[in-house]
Protein backbone atom coordinates (compact mmCIF):
# COMPACT_ATOMS: atom_id res chain seq x y z
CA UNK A 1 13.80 5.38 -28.22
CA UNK A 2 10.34 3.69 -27.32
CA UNK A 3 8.12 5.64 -24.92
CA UNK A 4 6.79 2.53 -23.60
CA UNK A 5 8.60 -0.93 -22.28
CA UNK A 6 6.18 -3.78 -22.60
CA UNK A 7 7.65 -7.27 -21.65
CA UNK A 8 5.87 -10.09 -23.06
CA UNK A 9 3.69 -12.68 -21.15
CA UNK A 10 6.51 -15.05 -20.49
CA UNK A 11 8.30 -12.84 -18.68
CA UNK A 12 5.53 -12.29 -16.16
CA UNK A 13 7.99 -13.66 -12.66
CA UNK A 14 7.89 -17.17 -11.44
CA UNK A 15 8.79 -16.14 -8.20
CA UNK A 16 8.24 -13.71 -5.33
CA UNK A 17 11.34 -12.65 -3.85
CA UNK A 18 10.93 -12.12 -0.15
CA UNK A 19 13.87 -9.46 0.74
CA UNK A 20 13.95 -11.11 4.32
CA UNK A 21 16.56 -13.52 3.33
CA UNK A 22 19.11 -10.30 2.21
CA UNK A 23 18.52 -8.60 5.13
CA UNK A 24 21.42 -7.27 6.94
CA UNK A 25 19.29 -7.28 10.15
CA UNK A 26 17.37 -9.08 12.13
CA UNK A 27 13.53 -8.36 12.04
CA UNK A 28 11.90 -7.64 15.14
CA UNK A 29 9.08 -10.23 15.87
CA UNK A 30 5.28 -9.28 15.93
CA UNK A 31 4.41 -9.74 19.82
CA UNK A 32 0.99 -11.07 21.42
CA UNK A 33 -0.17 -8.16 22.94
CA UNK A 34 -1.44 -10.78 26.40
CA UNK A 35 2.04 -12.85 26.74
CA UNK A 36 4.61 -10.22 25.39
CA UNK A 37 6.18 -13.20 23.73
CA UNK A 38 6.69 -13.40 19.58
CA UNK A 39 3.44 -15.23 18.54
CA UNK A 40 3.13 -18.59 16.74
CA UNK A 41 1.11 -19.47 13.37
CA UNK A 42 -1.39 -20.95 15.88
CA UNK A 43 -2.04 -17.12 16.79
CA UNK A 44 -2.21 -16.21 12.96
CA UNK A 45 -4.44 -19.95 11.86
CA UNK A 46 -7.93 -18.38 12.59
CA UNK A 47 -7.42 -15.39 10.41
CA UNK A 48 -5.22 -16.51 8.07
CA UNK A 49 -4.38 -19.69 5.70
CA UNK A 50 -1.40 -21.25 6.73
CA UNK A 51 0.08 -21.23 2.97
CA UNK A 52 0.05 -17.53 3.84
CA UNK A 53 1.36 -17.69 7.37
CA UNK A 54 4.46 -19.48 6.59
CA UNK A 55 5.31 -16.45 3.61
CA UNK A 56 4.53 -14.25 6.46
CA UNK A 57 7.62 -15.71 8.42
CA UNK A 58 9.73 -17.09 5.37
CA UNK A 59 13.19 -16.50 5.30
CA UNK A 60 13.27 -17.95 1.72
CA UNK A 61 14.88 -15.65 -1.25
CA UNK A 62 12.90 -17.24 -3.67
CA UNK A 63 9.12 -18.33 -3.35
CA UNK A 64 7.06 -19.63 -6.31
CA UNK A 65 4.36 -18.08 -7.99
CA UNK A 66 1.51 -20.87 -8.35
CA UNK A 67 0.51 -21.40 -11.88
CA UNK A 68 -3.23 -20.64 -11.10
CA UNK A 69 -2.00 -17.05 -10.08
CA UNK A 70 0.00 -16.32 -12.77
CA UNK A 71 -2.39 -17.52 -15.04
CA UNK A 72 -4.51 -15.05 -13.96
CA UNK A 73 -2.11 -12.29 -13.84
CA UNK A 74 -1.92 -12.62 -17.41
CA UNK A 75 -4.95 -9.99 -17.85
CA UNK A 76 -2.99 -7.48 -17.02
CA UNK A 77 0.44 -8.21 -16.39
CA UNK A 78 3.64 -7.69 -17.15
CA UNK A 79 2.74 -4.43 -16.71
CA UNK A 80 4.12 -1.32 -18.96
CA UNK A 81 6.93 1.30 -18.09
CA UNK A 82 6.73 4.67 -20.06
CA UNK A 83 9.24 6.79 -20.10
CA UNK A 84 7.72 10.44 -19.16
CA UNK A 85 8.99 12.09 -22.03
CA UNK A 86 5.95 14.86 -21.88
CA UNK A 87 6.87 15.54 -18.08
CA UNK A 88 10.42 15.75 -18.43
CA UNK A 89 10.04 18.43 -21.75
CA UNK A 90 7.53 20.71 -19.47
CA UNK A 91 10.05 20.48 -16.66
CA UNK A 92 13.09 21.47 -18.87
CA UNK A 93 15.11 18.79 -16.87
CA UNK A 94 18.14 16.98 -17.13
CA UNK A 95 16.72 14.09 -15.70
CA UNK A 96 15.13 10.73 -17.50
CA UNK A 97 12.04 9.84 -15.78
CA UNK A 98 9.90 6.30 -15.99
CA UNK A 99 6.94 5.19 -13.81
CA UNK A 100 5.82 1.56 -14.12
CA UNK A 101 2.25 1.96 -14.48
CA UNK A 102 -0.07 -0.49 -12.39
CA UNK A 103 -3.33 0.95 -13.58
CA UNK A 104 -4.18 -1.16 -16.43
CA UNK A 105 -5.50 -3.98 -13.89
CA UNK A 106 -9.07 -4.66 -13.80
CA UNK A 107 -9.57 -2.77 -10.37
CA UNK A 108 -7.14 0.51 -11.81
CA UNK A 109 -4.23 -0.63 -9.39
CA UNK A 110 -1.60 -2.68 -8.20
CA UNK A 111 -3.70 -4.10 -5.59
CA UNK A 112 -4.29 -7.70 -7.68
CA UNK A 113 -0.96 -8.94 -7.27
CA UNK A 114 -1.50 -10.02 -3.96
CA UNK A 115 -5.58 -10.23 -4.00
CA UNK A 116 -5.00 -12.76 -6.66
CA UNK A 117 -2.26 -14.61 -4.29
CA UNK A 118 -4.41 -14.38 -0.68
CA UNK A 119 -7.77 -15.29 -2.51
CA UNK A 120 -6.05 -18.42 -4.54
CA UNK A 121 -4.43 -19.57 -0.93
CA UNK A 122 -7.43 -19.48 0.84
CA UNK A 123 -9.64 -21.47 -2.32
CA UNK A 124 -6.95 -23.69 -1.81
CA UNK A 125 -7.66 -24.16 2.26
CA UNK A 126 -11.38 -24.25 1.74
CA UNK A 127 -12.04 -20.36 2.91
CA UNK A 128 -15.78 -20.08 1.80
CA UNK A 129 -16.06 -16.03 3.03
CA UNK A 130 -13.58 -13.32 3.38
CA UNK A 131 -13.61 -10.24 5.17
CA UNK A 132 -11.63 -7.42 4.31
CA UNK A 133 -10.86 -3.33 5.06
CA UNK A 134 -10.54 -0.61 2.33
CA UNK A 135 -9.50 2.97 2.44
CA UNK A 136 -9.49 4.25 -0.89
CA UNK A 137 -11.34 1.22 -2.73
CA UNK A 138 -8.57 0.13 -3.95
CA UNK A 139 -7.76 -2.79 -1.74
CA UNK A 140 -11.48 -3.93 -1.40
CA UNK A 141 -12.49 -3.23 -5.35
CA UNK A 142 -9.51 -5.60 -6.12
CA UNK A 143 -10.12 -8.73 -3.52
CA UNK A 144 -14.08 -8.27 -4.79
CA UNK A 145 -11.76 -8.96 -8.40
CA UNK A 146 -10.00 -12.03 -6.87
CA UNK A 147 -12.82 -13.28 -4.78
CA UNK A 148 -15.37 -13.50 -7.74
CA UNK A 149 -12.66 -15.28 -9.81
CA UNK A 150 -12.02 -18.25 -6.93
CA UNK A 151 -15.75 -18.12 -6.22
CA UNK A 152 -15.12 -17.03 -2.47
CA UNK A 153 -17.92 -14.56 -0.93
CA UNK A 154 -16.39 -10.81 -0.15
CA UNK A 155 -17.46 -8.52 2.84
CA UNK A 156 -15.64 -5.23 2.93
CA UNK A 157 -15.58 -2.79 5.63
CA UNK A 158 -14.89 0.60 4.02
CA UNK A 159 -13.89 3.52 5.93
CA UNK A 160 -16.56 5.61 6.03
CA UNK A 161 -15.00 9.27 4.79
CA UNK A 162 -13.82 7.26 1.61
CA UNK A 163 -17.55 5.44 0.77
CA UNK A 164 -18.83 8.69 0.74
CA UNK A 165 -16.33 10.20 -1.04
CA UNK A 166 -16.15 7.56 -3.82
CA UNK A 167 -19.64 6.12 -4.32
CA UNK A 168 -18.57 4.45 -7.85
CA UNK A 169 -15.59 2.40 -6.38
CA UNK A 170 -18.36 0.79 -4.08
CA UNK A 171 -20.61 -0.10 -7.17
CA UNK A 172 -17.10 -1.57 -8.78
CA UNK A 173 -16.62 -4.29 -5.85
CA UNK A 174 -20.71 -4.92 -6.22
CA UNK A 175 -20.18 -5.94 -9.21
CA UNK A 176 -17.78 -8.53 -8.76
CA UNK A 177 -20.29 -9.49 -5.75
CA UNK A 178 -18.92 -8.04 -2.92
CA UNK A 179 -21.01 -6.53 0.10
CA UNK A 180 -19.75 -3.47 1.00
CA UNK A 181 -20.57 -1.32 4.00
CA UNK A 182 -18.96 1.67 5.60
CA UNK A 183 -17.27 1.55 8.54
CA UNK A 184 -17.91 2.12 11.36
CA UNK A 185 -20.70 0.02 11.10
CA UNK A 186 -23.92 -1.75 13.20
CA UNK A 187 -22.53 -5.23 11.93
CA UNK A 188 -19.72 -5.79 14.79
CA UNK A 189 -18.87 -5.05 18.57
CA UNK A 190 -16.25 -2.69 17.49
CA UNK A 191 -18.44 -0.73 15.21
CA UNK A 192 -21.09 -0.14 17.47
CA UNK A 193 -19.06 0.77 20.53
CA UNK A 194 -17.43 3.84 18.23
CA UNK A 195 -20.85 4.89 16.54
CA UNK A 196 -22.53 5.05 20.60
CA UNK A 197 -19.73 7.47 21.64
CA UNK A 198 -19.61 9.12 17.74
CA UNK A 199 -22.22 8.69 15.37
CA UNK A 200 -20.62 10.72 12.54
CA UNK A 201 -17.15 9.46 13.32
CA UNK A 202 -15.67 9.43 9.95
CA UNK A 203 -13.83 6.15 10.14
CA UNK A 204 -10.21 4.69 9.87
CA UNK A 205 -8.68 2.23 8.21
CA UNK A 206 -7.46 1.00 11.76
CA UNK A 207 -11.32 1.17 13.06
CA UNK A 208 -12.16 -0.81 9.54
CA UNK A 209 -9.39 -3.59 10.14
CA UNK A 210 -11.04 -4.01 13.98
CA UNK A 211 -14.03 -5.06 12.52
CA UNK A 212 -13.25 -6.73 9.72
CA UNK A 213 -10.75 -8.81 12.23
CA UNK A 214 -13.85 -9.21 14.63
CA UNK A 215 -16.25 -10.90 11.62
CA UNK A 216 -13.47 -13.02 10.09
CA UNK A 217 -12.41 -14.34 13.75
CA UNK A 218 -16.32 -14.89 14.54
CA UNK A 219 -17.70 -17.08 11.72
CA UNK A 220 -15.77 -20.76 11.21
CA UNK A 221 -15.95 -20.08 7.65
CA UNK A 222 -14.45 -17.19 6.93
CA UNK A 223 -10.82 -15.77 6.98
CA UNK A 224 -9.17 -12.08 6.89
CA UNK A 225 -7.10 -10.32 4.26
CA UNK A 226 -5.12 -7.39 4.35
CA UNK A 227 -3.95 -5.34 1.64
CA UNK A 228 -0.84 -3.77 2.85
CA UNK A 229 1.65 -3.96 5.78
CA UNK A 230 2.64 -7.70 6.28
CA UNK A 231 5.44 -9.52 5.18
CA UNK A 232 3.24 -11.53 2.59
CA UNK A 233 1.77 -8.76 1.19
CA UNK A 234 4.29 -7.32 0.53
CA UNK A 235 6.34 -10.02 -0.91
CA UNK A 236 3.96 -10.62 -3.59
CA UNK A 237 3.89 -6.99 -5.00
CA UNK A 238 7.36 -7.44 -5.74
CA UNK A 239 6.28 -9.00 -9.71
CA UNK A 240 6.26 -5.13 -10.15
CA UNK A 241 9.95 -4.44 -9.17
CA UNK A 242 11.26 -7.73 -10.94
CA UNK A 243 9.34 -6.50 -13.99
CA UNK A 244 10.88 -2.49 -13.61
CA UNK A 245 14.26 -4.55 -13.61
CA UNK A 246 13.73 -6.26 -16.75
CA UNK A 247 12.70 -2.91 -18.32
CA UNK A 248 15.74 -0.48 -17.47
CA UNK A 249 17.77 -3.51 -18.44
CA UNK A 250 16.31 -2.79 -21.87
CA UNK A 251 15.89 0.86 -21.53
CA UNK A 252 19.89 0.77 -20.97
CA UNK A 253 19.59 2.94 -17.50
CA UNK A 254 19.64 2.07 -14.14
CA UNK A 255 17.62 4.27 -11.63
CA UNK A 256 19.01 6.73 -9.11
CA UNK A 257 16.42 7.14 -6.85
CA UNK A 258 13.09 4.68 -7.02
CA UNK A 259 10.33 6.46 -5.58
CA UNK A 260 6.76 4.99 -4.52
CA UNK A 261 3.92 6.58 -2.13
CA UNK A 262 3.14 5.17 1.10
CA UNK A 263 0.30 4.36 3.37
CA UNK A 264 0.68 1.02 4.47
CA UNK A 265 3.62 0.15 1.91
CA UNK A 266 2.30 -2.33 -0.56
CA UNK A 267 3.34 -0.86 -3.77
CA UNK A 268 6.35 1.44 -2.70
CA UNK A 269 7.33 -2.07 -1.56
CA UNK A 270 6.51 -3.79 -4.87
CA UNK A 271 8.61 -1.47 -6.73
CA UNK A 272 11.52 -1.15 -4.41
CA UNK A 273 12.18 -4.44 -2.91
CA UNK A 274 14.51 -5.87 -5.47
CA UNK A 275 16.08 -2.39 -5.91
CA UNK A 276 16.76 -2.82 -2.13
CA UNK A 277 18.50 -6.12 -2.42
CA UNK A 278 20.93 -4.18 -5.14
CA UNK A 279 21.68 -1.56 -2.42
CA UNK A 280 22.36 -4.53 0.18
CA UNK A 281 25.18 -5.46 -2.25
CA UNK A 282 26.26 -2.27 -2.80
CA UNK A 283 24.81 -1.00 -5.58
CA UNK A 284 24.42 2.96 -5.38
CA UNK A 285 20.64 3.58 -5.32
CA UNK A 286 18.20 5.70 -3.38
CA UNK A 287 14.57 4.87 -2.06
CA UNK A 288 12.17 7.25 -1.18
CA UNK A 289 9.03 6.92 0.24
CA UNK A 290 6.68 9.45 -0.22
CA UNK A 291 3.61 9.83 2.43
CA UNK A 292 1.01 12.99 3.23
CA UNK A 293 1.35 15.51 6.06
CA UNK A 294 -2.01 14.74 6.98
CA UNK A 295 -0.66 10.40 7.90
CA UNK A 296 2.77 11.07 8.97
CA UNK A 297 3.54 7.91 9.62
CA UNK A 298 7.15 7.53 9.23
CA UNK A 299 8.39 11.21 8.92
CA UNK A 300 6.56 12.19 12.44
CA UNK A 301 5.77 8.91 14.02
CA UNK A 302 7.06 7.03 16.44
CA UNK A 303 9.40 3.24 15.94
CA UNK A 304 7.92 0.99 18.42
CA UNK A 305 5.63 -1.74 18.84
CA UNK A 306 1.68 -1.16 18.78
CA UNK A 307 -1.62 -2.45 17.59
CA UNK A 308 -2.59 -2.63 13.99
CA UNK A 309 -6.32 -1.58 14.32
CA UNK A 310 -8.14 0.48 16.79
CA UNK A 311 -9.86 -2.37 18.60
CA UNK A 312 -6.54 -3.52 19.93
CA UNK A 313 -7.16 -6.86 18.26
CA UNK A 314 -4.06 -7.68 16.20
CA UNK A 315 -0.80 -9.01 17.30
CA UNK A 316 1.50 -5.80 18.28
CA UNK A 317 3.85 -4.62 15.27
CA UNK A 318 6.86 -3.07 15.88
CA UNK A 319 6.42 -0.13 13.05
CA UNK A 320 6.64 3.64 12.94
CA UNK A 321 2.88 4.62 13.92
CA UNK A 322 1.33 7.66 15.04
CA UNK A 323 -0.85 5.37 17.83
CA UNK A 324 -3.60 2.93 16.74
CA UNK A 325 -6.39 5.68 17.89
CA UNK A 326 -5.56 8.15 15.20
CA UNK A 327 -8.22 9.30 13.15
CA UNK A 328 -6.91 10.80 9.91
CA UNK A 329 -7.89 14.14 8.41
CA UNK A 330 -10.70 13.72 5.50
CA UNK A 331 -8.35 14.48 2.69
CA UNK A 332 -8.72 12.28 -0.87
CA UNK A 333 -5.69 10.35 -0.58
CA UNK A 334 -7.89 7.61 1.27
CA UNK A 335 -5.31 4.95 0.80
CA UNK A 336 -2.74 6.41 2.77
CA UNK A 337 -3.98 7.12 5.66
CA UNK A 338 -2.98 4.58 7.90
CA UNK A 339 -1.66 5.30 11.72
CA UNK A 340 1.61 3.01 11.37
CA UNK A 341 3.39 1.61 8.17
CA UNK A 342 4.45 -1.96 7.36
CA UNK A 343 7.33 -3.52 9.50
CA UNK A 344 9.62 -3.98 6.93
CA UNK A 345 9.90 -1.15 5.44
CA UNK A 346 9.94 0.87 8.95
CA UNK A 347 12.94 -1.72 9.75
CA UNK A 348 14.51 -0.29 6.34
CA UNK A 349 13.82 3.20 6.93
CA UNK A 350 15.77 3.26 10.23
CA UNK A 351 18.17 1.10 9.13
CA UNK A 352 18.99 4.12 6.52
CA UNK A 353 17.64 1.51 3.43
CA UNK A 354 14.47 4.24 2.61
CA UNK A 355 14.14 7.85 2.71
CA UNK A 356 10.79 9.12 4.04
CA UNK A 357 9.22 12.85 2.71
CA UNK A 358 5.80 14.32 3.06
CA UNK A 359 3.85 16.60 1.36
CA UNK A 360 0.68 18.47 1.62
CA UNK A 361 -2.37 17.30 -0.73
CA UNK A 362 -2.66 20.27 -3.16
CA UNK A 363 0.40 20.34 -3.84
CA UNK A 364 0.25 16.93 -4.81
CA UNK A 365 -2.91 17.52 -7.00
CA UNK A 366 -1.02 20.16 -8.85
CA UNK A 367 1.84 17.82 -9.74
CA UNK A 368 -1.20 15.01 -10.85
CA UNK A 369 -2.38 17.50 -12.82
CA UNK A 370 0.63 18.28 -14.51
CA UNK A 371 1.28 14.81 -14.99
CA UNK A 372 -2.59 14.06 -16.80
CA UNK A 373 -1.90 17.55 -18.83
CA UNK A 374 1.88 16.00 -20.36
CA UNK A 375 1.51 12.20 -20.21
CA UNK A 376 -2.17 11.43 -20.85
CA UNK A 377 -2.73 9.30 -17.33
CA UNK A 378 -4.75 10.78 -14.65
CA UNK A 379 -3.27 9.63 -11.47
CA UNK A 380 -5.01 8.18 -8.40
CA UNK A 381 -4.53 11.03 -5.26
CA UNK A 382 -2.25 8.07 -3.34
CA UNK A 383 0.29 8.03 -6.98
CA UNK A 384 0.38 11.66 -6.90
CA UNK A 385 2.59 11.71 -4.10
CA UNK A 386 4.74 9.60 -5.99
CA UNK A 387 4.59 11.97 -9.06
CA UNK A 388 5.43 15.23 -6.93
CA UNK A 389 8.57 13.84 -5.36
CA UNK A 390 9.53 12.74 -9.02
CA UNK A 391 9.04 16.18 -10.11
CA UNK A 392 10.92 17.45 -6.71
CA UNK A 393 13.84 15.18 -8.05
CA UNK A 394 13.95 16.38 -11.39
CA UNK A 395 14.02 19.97 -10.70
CA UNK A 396 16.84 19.10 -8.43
CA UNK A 397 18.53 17.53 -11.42
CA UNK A 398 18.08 20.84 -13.77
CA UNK A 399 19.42 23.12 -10.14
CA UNK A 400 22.62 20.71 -9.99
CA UNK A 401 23.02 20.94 -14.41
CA UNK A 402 23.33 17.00 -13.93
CA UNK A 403 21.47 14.12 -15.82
CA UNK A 404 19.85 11.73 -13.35
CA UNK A 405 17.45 8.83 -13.49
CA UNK A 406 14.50 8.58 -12.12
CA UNK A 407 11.68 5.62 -11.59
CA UNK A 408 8.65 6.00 -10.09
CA UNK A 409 5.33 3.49 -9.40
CA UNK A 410 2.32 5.16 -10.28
CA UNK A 411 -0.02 3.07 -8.81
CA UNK A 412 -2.99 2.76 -10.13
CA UNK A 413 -5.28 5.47 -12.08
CA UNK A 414 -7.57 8.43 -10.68
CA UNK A 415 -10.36 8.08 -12.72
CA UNK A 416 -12.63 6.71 -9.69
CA UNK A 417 -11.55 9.80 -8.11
CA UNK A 418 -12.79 12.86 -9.79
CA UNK A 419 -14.83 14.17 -7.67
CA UNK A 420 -11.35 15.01 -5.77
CA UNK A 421 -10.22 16.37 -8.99
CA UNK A 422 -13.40 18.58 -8.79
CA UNK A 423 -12.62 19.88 -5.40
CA UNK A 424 -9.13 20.78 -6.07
CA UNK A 425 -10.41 22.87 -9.19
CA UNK A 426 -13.05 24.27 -7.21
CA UNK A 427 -10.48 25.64 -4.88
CA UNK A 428 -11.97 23.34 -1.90
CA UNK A 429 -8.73 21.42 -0.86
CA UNK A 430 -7.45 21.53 2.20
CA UNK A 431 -3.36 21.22 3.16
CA UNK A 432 -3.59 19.34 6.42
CA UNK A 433 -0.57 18.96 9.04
CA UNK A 434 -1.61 16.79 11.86
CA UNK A 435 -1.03 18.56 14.91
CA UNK A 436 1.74 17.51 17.14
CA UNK A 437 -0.74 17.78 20.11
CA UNK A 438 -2.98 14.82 19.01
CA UNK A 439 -0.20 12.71 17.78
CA UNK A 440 1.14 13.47 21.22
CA UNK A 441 -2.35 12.24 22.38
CA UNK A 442 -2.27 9.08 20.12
CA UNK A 443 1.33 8.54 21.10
CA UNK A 444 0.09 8.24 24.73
CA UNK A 445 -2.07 5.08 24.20
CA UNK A 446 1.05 2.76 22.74
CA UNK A 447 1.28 0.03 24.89
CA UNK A 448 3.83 -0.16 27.02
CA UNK A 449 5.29 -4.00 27.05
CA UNK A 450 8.11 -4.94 30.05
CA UNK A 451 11.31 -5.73 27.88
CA UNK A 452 9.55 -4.19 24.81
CA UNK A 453 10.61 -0.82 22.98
C-alpha cells in the first residue's frame, strides 16, 4: 500500500460544509451581555464583515468556496494523509493509524484555511487593517500569511508567555509585515489596566482577544479576526475533513475514532465535522477531543454562557469555560490554552457527539517524540495531544487483540518550537493540573443572566 494519500489539485473542496444544517439540536444563541437578548449582525458589523457574519449564523449545508480562496489554497492544499506505518510497527498494534498532516502550509499549520477565507472577505468589504490575537503563533503567523497576500495591514496581540517563548514565530509574521506585540500591552485600555495591577502578568489568549477587540472596535478602518471558536471559523477548516474523506475512500478504511487536539476547536473541528454529519446518520464513529490538564476546558469546565475575552467585551457564548479570568499555566502548548471552547463543539460534546480527554504535557512530549523518532515529522506541542491519544487508542487495540482504525489531525509542525523540545530533554517540563480552587475562583465571575443558564 502507499504510505502517503495525496489528492490532486482538483479535488481541493468547492464548498464549506457548515454542520449546523445536520444538527439534531438547536444551537443556543450568543447573548448581548447588556440586553440578555440573542444579538443581531448589527452587534457583530463593527468587528466583523458581514460576508462573514451571515456564515456565522448560516443554516446552509453547503457554502461556496470563492475562487480567489481556493486559488490560493492551491500552495498547499489538498493536503497529504500518511499512514503511520513507523508508529504502528514500534507500538506492535493491531490498529491502522493515519493523521492528515496540515503542516506543509506556509505558516506550518492548518491555520490558512480560514486566514485565507476572513482576510479575502474583508479585501472584499474594503477592511484596510486587521487586528488579531495569537497564542502559539500559529493563528497570527498565518493571518500575517493571508493579510500580506490581500494587501491588508496586520496587528497581532500575542500573549505574552508565548512571544517569549517563541521569538522566531514573531520574526515569521514580520516578515509577511505584520506588527506584532505581546500582550498585555501599553497600546489599549485593557492592556494597561492589567499591566498597573501586574506588570509581569504573563498574558492570555482571553486578555489578547480584549485588546485586540478594543483596537479593531476603535479605528473606522479596521476589523477583528479570530482564529478559532466561531461558527465561521470553524466551518471553513472543514476542506481538511472533506479531504480525510476522499482519502480513506481510497485507502479502503473508514475510521473508528477521529481524534484532533483542542484549545479553541479549529482543527479538531476541521477534521471531524463531516465525520460528525456521518454519525448524525448513523454511521458508527467516535470523536475525541483531546485538550491539556493545564486548560481543562471541556473535561473540568463548566456549560454555560460567558465572555470570550477577559475585558468582558464580546457577546456572551454559551460554551464549556473555566471563567473568562483564567490565566493559564506557562506550559508550551500555547495554542490551547484558552478558558472556554467553541460553541459548537461544546453543544456536541454534551449532546454525546465528542468525547473530551486530557493529558499532562510530558507525557504528551514523549508521545511527539516517539512520533518524530518513527515517522520523520516533529509535531507542534498543540498536535501532540492528538498523537498521545492516538497512541492511547492503539495500545487499546493490541490489549483488546482487535484491528481498529484510527485518524488523527496533526496540525501543523513543531519546528518553531524547539526550544520546548529542549526543555523537555533537559528534564525542565512541568505536568500542570489546574487547581480546582482557582477554577472555583474563575467559575465565580460567570455572569449570571435572568432566564440564562
Amino acid at each position: 500500500m502507499d504510505r502517503k494519500i495525496v489528492l490532486p489539485e482538483k479535488e481541493i473542496p468547492t464548498h464549506w460544509y457548515n454542520v449546523l444544517a445536520d444538527l439534531p439540536f438547536p444551537l443556543d444563541p450568543p447573548i448581548h451581555p447588556g440586553t440578555g437578548q440573542p444579538i443581531g449582525p448589527q452587534d457583530l458589523a463593527p468587528l466583523f464583515p458581514m460576508a462573514l457574519i451571515e456564515q456565522e449564523v448560516s443554516t446552509q449545508r453547503e457554502i461556496p468556496i470563492p475562487a480567489e480562496v481556493r486559488e490560493a489554497y492551491t500552495l498547499y492544499r489538498p493536503s497529504p494523509m500518511y499512514r503511520a506505518l513507523g508508529l504502528e510497527q514500534a507500538l506492535r498494534t493491531p490498529a491502522h493509524i493515519y493523521y492528515k498532516y496540515e503542516g506543509g502550509s506556509p505558516p506550518g499549520s492548518h491555520k490558512p484555511n480560514t486566514a485565507i477565507a476572513q482576510a479575502y472577505y474583508n479585501k472584499q468589504a474594503g477592511t484596510r487593517r486587521i487586528t488579531t490575537e495569537t497564542g502559539a503563533g500559529q493563528w497570527g503567523s498565518a493571518l500575517a500569511f493571508a493579510c500580506s497576500r490581500f494587501g491588508i495591514a496586520c496587528k497581532v496581540y500575542m500573549v505574552r508567555v508565548s512571544y517569549e517563548q517563541k521569538p522566531y514565530r514573531k520574526s515569521l509574521m514580520q516578515v509577511w509585515g505584520a506588527q506584532v506585540v505581546p500582550s498585555p500591552s501599553p497600546d489599549t485600555h485593557a492592556g494597561r489596566a492589567v499591566l498597573e495591577k501586574e506588570p509581569d502578568n504573563p498574558g492570555s489568549l482571553g486578555l489578547a482577544i480584549s485588546e485586540a477587540v478594543e483596537d479593531a472596535a476603535t479605528h473606522d478602518d479596521t476589523k477583528y479576526s479570530l482564529g478559532s471558536v466561531l461558527n465561521h471559523v470553524l466551518l471553513h477548516q472543514t476542506v481538511v475533513g472533506q479531504e480525510a474523506q476522499k482519502q480513506m475512500a481510497i485507502a479502503g478504511e473508514y475510521p473508528d475514532v477521529v481524534i484532533g487536539c483542542i484549545g479553541g476547536g479549529s482543527n479538531f473541528a476541521g477534521i471531524v465535522m463531516p465525520f460528525i454529519r456521518d454519525k448524525i446518520n448513523g454511521k458508527q464513529v467516535r470523536a475525541v477531543a483531546v485538550e491539556p490538564t493545564a486548560a481543562p476546558s471541556v473535561t473540568k469546565g463548566r456549560y454555560t454562557y460567558d465572555f470570550g475575552d477577559l475585558a468582558e467585551t464580546t457577546p456572551l457564548l454559551k460554551m464549556h469555560t473555566l471563567g473568562h479570568t483564567f490565566i493559564p499555566p506557562k506550559i508550551h502548548a500555547g495554542g490551547l490554552r484558552y478558558h472556554g471552547m467553541a460553541p459548537l463543539i461544546s453543544a456536541l460534546v454534551e449532546h454525546k457527539f465528542i468525547e473530551g480527554v486530557a493529558y499532562p504535557q510530558r507525557t504528551c512530549f514523549d508521545a511527539a517524540v516517539l512520533f518524530a523518532r518513527t515517522e520523520g515529522i516533529l509535531p507542534a506541542p498543540e498536535s501532540a495531544h492528538a498523537i498521545k491519544h492516538a497512541i492511547v487508542e492503539a495500545e487499546r487495540a493490541k490489549e483488546e487483540g482487535r484491528q481498529r482504525v484510527i485518524l488523527f489531525n496533526l496540525s501543523g509542525h513543531g519546528y518553531f518550537d524547539l526550544a520546548a523540545y529542549d526543555e523537555h530533554f533537559a528534564g525542565r517540563l512541568e505536568d500542570y493540573a489546574y487547581p480546582e480552587s482557582q477554577i472555583l475562583e474563575a467559575m465565580a465571575r460567570i455572569p449570571k443572566l435572568a432566564g440564562v443558564s
